[in-house]
Each structure stands twice: as C-alpha cells, then as structure tokens.
C-alpha atoms as a PDB file:
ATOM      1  CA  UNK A   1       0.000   0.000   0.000  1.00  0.00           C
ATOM      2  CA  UNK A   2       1.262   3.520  -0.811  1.00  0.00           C
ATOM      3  CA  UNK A   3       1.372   6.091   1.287  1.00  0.00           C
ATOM      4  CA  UNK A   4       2.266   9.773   1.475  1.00  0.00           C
ATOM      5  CA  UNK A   5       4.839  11.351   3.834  1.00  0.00           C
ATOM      6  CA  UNK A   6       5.136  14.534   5.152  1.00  0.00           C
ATOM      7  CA  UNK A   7       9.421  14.511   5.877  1.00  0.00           C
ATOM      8  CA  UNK A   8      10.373  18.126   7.384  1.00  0.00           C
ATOM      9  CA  UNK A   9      13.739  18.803   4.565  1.00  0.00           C
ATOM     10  CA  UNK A  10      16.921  17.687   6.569  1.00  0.00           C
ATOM     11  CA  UNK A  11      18.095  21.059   6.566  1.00  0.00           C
ATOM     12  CA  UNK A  12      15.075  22.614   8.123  1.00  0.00           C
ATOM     13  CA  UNK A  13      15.450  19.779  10.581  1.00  0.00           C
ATOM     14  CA  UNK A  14      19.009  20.528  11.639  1.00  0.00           C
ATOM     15  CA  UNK A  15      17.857  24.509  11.438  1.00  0.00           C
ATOM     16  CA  UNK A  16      15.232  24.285  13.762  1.00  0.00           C
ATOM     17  CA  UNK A  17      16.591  21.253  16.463  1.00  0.00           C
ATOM     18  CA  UNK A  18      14.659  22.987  19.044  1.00  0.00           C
ATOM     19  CA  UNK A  19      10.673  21.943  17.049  1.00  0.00           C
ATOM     20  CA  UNK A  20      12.100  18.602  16.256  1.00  0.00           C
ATOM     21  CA  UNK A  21      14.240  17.310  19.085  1.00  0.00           C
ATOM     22  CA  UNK A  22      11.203  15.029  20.211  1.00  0.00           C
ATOM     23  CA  UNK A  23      10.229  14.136  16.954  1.00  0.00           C
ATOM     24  CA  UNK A  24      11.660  10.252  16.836  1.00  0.00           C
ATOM     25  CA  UNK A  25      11.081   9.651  12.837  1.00  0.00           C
ATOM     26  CA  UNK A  26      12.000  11.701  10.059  1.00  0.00           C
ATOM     27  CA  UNK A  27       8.918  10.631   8.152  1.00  0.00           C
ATOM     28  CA  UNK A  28       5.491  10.244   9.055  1.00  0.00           C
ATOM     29  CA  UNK A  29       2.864   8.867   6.924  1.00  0.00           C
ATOM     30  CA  UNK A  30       0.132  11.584   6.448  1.00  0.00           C
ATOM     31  CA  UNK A  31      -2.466   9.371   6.736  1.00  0.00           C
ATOM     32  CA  UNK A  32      -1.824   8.606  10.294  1.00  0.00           C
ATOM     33  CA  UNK A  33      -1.552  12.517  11.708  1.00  0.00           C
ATOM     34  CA  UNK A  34      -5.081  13.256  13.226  1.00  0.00           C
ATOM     35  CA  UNK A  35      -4.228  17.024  14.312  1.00  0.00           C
ATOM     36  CA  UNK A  36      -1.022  19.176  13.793  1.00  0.00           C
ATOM     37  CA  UNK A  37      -0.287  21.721  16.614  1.00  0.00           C
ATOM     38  CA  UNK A  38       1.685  24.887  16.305  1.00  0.00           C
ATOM     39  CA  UNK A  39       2.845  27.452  19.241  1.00  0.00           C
ATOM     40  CA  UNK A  40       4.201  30.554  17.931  1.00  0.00           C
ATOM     41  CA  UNK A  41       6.437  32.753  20.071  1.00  0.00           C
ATOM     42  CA  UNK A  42       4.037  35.379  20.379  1.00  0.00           C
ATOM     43  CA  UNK A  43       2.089  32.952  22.102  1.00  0.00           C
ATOM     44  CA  UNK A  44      -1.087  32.178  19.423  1.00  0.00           C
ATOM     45  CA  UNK A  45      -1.308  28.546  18.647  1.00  0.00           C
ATOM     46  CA  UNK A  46      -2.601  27.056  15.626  1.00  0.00           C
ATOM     47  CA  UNK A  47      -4.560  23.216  15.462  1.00  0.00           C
ATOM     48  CA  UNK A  48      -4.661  22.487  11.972  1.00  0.00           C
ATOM     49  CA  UNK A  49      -7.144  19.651  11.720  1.00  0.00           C
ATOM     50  CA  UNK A  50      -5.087  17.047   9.322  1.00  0.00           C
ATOM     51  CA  UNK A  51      -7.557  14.328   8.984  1.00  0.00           C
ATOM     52  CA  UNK A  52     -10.705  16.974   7.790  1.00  0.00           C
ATOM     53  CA  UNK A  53      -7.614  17.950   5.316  1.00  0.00           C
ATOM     54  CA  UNK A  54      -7.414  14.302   4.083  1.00  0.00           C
ATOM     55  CA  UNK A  55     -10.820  14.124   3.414  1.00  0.00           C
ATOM     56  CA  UNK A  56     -10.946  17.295   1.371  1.00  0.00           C
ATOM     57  CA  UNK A  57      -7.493  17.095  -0.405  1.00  0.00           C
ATOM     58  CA  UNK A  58      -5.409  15.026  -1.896  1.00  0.00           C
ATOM     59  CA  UNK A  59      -2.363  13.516   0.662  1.00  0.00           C
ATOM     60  CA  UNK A  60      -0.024  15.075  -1.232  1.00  0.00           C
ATOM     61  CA  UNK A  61      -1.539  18.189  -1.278  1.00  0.00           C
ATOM     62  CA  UNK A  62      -1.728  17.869   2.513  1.00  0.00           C
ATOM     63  CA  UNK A  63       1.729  17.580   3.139  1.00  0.00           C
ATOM     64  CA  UNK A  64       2.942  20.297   0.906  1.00  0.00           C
ATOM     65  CA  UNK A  65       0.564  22.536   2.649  1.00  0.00           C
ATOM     66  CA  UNK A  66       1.571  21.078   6.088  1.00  0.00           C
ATOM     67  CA  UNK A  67       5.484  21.753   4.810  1.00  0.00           C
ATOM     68  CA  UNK A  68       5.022  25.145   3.207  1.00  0.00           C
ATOM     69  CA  UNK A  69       3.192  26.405   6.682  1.00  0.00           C
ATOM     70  CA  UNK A  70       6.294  25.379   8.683  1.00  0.00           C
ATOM     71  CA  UNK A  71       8.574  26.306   6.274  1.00  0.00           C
ATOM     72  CA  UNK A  72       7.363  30.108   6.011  1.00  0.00           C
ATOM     73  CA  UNK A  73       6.110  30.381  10.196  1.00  0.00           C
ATOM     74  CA  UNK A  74       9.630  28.843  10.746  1.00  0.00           C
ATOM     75  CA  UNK A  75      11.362  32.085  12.160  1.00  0.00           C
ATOM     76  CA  UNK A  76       8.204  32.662  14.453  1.00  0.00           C
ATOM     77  CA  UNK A  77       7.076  28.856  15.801  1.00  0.00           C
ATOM     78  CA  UNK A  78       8.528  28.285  19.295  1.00  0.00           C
ATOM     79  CA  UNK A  79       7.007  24.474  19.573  1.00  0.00           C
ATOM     80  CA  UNK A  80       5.037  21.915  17.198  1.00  0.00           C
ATOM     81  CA  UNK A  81       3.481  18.919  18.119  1.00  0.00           C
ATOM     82  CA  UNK A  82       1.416  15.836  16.480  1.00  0.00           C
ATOM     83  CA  UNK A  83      -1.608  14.064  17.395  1.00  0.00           C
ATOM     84  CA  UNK A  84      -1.404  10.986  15.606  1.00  0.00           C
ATOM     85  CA  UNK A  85      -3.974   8.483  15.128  1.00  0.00           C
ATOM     86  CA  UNK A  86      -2.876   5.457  16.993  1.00  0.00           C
ATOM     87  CA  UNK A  87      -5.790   3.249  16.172  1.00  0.00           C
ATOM     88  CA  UNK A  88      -5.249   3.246  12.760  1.00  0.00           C
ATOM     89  CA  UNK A  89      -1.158   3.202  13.234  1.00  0.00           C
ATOM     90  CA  UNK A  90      -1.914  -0.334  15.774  1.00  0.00           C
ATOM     91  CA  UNK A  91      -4.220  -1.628  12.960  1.00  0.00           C
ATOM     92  CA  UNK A  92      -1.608  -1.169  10.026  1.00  0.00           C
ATOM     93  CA  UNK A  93       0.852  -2.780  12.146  1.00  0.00           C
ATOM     94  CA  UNK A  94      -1.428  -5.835  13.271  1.00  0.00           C
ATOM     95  CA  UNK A  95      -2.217  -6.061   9.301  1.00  0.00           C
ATOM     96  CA  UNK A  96       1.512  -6.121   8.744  1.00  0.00           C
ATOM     97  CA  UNK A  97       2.589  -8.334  11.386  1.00  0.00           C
ATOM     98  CA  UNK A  98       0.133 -10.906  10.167  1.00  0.00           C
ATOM     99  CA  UNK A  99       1.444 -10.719   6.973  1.00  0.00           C
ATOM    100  CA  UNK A 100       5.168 -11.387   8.341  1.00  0.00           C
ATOM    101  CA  UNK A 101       3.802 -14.041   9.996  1.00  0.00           C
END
C-alpha cells in the first residue's frame, strides 16, 4: 500500500533542532496525523485539523501545505506537536505483522 509522507527537509530539521528534538522519525505517513499543533512565540497557537484535510485534499496536497506552513512560520514557531492516530497506526501494524507471519 502507498502512502504519502510529510518529511520536514533535513536542513530545516538541523535549522530548527529545538521543534524537532522530540520528533523520533523523520517521516510520518500523512495518513496517520489526526491534528497538527503549532505554538508561535508570540504565544497564538494554531490546530490544523489534518484528517478533515485528508478528506478534502489530496495527501499530497496535505503535506505540501503542512510543509510550506512550517517552512514560512519557521522564524516565528517556538514548539510543534502531532496528534497521531494510533488506532489506525496499531491496525496497520497488526495487518503487517500478520502478513510477516
């Protein structure tokens, strides 16, 4: 099954340590990101609902725009965070697992 990443561009990554020092992979299928959180420094915070995205856009689509927001808020986001959907993340990996099996 295919399915489309959003990966932050290494050099954004080693830019910005401070937004993805808890980040433990450097891709993360789109399909599996429920909400996207981002704190600015001047304190607003943004929840950009990812899944509502999916069903209106393409994935691809999604994780350009999901790039291109952190990519041009860079210089003002002080944290970002992830809310991923670990029901559907367990059942891909139970699918999987079978299959190994």
């Amino acid at each position: 099954m295919h399915r489309h990443y959003f990966k932050p561009p290494k050099h954004l990554v080693d830019e910005w340590p401070e937004v993805f020092k808890d980040l433990y992979m450097d891709t993360m299928p789109v399909a599996y990101v429920e909400k996207m959180i981002i704190e600015f420094t001047d304190g607003r915070i943004w929840e950009i609902n990812v899944k509502q995205q999916l069903e209106n856009d393409d994935p691809d689509n999604v994780a350009k725009k999901l790039l291109n927001s952190l990519t041009e808020y860079k210089d003002t986001i002080k944290n970002l965070d992830f809310k991923i959907d670990v029901g559907l993340l367990k059942a891909d990996i139970a699918k999987k697992t079978k299959k190994i099996l």
